[in-house]
N, C-alpha and C. Protein backbone atom coordinates (compact mmCIF):
# COMPACT_ATOMS: atom_id res chain seq x y z
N UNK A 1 -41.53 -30.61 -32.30
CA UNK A 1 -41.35 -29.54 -31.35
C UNK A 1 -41.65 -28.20 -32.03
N UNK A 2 -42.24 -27.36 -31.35
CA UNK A 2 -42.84 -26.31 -31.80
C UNK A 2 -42.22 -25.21 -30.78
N UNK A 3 -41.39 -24.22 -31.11
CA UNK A 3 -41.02 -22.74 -30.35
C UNK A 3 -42.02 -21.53 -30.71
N UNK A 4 -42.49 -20.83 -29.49
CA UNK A 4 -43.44 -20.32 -29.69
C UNK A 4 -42.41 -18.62 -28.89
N UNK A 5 -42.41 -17.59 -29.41
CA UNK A 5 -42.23 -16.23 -28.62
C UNK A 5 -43.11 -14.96 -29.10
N UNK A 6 -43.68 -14.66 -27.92
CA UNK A 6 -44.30 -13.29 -28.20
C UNK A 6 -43.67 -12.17 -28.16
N UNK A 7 -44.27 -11.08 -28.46
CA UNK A 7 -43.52 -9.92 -28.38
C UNK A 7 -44.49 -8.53 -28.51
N UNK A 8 -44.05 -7.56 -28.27
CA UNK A 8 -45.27 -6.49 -28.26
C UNK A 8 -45.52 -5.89 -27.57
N UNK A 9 -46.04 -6.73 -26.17
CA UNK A 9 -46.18 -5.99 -24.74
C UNK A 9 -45.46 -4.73 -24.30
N UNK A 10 -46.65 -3.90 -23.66
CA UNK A 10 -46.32 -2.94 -23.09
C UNK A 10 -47.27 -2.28 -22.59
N UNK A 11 -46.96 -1.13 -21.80
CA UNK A 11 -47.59 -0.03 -21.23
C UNK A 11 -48.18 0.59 -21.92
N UNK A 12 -49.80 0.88 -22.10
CA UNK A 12 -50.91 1.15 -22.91
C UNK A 12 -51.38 2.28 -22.15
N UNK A 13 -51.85 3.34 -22.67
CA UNK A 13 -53.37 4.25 -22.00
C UNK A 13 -54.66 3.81 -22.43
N UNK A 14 -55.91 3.87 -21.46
CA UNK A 14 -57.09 3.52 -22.25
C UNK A 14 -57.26 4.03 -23.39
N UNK A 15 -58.23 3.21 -24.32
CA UNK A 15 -58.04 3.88 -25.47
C UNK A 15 -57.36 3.66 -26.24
N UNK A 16 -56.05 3.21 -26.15
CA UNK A 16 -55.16 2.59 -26.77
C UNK A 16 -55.31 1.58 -27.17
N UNK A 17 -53.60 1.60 -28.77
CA UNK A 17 -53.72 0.11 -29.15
C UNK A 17 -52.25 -0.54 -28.72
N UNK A 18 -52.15 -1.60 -29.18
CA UNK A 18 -51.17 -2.68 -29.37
C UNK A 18 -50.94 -3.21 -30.16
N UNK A 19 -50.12 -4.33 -30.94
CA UNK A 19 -49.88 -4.96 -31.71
C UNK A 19 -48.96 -6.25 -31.24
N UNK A 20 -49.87 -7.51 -30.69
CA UNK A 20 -48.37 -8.62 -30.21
C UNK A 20 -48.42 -9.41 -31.31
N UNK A 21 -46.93 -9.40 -31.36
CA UNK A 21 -46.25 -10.83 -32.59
C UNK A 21 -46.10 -12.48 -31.68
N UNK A 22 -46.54 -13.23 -32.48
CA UNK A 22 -45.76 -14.22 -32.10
C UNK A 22 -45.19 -14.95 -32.83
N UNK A 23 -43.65 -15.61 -32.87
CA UNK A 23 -43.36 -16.09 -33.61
C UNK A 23 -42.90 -17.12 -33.53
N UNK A 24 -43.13 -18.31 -34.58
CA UNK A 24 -43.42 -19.81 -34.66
C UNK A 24 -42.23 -19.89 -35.40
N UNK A 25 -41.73 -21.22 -34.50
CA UNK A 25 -40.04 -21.93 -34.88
C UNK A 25 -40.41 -22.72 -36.33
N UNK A 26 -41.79 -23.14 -36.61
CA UNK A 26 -41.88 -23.91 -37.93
C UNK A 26 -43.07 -23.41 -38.64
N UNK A 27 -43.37 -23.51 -39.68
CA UNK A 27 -44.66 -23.31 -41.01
C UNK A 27 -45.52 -23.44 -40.03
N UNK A 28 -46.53 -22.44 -40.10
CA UNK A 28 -47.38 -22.24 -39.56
C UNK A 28 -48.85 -22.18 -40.99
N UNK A 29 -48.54 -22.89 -41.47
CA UNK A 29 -49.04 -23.05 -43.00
C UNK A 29 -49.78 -24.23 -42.86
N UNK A 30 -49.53 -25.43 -41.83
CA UNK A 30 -50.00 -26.64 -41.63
C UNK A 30 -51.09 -27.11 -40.32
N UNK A 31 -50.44 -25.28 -39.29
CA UNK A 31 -51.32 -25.53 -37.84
C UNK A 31 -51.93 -24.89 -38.39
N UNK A 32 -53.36 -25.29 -37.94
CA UNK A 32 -54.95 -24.87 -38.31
C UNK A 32 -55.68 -24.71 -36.98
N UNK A 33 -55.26 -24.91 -35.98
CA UNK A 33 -55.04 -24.84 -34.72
C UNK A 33 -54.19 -23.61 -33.61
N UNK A 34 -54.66 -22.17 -33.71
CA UNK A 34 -53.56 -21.72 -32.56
C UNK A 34 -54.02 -20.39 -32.18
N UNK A 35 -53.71 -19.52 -31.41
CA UNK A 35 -54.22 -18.65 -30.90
C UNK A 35 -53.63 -17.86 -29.68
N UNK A 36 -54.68 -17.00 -29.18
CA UNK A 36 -53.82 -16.05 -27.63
C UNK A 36 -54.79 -16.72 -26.86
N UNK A 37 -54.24 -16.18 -25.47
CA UNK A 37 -54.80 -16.74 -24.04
C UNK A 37 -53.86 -15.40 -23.36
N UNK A 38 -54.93 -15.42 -22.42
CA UNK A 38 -54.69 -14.16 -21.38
C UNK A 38 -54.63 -14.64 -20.36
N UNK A 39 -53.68 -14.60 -19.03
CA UNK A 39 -54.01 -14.63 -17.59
C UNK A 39 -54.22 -13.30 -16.81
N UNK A 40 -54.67 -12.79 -15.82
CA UNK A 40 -54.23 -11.80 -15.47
C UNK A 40 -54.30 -12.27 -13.72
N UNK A 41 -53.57 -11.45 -12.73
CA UNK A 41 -53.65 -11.73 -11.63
C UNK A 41 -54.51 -12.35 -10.54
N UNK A 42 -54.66 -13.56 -10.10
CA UNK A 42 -55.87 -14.35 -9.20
C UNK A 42 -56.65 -14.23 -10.51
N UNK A 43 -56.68 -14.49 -12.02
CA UNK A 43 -57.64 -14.80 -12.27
C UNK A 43 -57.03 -16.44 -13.27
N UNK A 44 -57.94 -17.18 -14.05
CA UNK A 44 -57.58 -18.38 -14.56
C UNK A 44 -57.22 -18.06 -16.12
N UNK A 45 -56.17 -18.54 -17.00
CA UNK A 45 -56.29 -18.07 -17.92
C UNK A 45 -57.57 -18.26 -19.03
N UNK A 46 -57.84 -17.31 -19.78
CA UNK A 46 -58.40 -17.46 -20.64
C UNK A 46 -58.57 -17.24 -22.01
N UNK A 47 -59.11 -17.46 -22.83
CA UNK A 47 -59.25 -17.55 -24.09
C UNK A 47 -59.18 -16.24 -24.99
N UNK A 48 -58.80 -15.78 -25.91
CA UNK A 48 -58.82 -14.62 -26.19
C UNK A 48 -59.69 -14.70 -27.42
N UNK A 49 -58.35 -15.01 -28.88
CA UNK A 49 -59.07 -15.22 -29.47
C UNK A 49 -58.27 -16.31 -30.47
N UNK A 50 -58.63 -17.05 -31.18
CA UNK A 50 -57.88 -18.38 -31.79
C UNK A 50 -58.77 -18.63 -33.66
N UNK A 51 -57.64 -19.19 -34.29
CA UNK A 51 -58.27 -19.76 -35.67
C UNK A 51 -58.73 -21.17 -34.96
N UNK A 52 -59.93 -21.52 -35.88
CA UNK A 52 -59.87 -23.00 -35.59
C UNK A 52 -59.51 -23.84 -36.72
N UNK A 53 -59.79 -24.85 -36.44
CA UNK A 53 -59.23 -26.00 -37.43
C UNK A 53 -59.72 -25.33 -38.91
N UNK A 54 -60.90 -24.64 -39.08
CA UNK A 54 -61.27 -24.39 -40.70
C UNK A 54 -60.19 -22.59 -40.94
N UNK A 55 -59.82 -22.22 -39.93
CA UNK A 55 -59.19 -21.19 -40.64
C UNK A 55 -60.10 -20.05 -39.80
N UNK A 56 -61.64 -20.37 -39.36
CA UNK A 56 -62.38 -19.21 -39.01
C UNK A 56 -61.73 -18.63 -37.71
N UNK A 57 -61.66 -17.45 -37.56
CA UNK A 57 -61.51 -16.38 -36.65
C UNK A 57 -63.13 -16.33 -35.57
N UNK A 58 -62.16 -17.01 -34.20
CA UNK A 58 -63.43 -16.50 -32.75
C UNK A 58 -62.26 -16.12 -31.84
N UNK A 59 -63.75 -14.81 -31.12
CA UNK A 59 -63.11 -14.43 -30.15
C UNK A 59 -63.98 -14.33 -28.99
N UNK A 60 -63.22 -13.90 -27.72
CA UNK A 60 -63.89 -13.73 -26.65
C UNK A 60 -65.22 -12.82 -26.84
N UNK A 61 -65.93 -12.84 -25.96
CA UNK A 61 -66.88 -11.70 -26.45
C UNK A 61 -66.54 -10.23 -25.80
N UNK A 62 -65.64 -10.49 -25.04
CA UNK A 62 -64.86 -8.87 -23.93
C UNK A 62 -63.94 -8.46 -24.95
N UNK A 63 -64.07 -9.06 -26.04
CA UNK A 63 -62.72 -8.74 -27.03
C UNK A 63 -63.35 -8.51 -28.37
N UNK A 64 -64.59 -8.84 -28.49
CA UNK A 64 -64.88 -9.13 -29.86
C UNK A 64 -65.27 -7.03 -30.53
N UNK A 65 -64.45 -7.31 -31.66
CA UNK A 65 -65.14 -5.74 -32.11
C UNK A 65 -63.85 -5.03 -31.88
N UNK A 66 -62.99 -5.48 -30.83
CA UNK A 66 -61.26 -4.64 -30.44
C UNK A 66 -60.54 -5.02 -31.10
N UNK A 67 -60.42 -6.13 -31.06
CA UNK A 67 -59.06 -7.06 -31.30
C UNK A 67 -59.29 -8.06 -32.34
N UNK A 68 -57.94 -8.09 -33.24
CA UNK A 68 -58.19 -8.81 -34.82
C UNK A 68 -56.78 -9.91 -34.26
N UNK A 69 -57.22 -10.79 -34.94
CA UNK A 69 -56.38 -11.81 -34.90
C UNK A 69 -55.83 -12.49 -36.22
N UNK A 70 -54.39 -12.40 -36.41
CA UNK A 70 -54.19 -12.85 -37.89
C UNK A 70 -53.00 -13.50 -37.78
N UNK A 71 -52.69 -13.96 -39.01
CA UNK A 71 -51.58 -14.36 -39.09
C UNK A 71 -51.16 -14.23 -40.67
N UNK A 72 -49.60 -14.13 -40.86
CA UNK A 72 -48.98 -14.42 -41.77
C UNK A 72 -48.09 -15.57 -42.12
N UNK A 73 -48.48 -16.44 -42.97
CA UNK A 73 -47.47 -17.48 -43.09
C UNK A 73 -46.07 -17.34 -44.10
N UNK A 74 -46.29 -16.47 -44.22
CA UNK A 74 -44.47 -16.55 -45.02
C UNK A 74 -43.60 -16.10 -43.99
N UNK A 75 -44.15 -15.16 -42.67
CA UNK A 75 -43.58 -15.02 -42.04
C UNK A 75 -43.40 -15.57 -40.58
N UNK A 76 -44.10 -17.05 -40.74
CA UNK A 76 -44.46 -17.95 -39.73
C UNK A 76 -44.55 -16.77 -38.24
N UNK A 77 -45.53 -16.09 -38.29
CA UNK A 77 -46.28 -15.26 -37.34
C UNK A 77 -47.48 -15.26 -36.79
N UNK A 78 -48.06 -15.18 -35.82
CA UNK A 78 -49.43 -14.68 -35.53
C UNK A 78 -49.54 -13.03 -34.82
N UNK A 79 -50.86 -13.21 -35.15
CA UNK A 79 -50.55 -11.30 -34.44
C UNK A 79 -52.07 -11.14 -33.77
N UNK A 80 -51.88 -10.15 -32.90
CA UNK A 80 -53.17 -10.10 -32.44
C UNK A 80 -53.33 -8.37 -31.80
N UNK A 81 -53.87 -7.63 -32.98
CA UNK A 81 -54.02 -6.48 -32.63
C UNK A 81 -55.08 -5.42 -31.91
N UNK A 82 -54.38 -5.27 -31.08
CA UNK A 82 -55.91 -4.29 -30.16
C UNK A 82 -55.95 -3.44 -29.93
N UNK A 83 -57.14 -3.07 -29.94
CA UNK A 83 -57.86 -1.44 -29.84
C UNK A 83 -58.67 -1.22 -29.00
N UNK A 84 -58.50 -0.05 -28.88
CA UNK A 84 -59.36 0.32 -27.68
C UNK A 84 -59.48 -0.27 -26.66
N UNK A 85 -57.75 -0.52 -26.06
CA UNK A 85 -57.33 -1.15 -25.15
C UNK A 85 -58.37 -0.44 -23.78
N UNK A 86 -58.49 -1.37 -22.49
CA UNK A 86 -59.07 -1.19 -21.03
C UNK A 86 -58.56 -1.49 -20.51
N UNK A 87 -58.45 -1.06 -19.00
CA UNK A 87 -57.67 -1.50 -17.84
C UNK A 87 -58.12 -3.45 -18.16
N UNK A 88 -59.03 -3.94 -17.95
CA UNK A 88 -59.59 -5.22 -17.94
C UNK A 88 -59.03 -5.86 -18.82
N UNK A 89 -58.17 -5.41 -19.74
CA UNK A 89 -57.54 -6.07 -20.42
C UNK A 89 -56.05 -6.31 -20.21
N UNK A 90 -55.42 -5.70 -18.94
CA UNK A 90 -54.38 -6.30 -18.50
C UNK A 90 -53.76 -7.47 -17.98
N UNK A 91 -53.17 -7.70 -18.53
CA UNK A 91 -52.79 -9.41 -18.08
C UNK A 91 -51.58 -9.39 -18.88
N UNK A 92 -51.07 -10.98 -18.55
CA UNK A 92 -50.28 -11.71 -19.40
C UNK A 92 -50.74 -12.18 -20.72
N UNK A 93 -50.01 -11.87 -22.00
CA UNK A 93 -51.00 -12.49 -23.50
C UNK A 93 -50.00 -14.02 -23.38
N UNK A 94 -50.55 -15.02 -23.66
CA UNK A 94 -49.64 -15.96 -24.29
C UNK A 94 -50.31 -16.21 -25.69
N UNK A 95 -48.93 -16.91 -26.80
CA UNK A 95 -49.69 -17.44 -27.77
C UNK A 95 -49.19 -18.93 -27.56
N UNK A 96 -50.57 -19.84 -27.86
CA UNK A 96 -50.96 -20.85 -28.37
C UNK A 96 -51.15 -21.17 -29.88
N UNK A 97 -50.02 -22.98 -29.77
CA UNK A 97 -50.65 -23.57 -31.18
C UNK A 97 -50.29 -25.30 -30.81
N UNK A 98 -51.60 -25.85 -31.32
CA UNK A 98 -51.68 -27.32 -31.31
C UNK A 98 -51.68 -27.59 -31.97
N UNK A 99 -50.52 -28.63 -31.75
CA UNK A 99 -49.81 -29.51 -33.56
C UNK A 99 -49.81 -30.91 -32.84
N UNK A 100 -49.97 -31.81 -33.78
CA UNK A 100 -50.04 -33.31 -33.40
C UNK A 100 -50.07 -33.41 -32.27
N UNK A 101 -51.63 -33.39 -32.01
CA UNK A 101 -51.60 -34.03 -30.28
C UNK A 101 -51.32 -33.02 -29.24
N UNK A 102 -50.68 -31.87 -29.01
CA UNK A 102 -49.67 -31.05 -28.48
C UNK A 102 -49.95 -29.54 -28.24
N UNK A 103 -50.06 -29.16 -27.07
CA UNK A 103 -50.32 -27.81 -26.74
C UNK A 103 -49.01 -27.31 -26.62
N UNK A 104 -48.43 -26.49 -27.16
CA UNK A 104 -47.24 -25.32 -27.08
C UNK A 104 -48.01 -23.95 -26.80
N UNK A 105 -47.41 -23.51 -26.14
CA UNK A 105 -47.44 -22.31 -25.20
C UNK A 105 -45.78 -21.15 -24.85
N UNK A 106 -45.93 -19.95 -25.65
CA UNK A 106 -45.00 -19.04 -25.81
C UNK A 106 -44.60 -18.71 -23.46
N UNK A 107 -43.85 -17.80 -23.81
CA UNK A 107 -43.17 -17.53 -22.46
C UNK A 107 -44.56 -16.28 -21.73
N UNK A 108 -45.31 -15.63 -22.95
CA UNK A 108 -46.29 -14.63 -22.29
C UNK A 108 -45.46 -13.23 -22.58
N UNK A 109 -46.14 -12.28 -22.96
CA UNK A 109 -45.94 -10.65 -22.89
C UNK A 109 -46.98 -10.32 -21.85
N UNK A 110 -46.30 -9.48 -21.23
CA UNK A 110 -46.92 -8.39 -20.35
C UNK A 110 -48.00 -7.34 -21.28
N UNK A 111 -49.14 -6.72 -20.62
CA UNK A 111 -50.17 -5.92 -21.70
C UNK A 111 -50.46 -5.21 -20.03
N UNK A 112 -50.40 -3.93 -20.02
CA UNK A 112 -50.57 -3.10 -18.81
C UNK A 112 -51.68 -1.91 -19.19
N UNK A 113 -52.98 -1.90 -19.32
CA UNK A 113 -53.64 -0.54 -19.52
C UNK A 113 -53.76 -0.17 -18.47
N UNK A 114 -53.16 1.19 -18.20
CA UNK A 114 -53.44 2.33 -17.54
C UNK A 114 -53.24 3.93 -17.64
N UNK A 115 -53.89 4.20 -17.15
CA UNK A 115 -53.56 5.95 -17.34
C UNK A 115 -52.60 6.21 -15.95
C-alpha cells in the first residue's frame, strides 16, 4: 500500500509560479515509476509530467520549458514546480506512483491561474 498527498495548490496570477509537494507514505528510492496528472473541468485527465522506469524526466509538451519535476528521496517527496503559470493550466494536479502492479493516486490540489 502506497499513501500518496499533495499539497501546494493555490490561487496563481499569470505569470506566476507554484511549487506542489507530494508526499509518499514509503521510500520512494525503489518507485522508478511516478509522476503528476492534471484534470481540469469537462476535460479527461492528463499527463503532466512523470520519471520513467530509467529515472528520465518527460513532460507534456504544454508544459515542457515551465515546469520541473523532481524528487527527493530522503524526504520521500515529489515536487513539481511551475512557472510561468496560464489560465490553461488550471485544473486539479494529482500525483501518481506505480509500485508492483498498482496505480496509486493522491486526493488532487487545486492550481487556479487567474488575474
Amino acid at each position: 500500500q502506497v499513501q500518496l498527498v499533495e499539497s501546494g495548490g493555490g490561487l496563481v496570477q499569470p505569470g506566476g509560479s507554484l511549487r506542489l509537494s507530494c508526499a509518499v507514505s514509503r521510500t520512494i528510492f525503489s518507485i522508478n515509476s511516478m509522476g503528476w496528472y492534471r484534470q481540469a473541468p469537462g476535460k479527461q485527465r492528463e499527463l503532466v509530467a512523470v520519471f520513467t522506469s530509467g529515472g528520465i524526466r518527460n513532460y507534456a509538451d504544454s508544459v515542457k520549458g515551465r515546469f520541473t519535476i523532481s524528487r527527493d528521496s530522503a524526504k520521500n517527496t515529489m515536487y513539481l514546480q511551475m512557472n510561468s503559470l496560464k489560465p490553461e493550466d488550471t485544473a486539479v494536479y494529482y500525483c501518481n506512483v506505480w509500485y508492483r502492479g498498482y496505480d496509486y493516486w493522491g486526493q488532487g490540489t487545486q492550481v487556479t491561474v487567474s488575474s
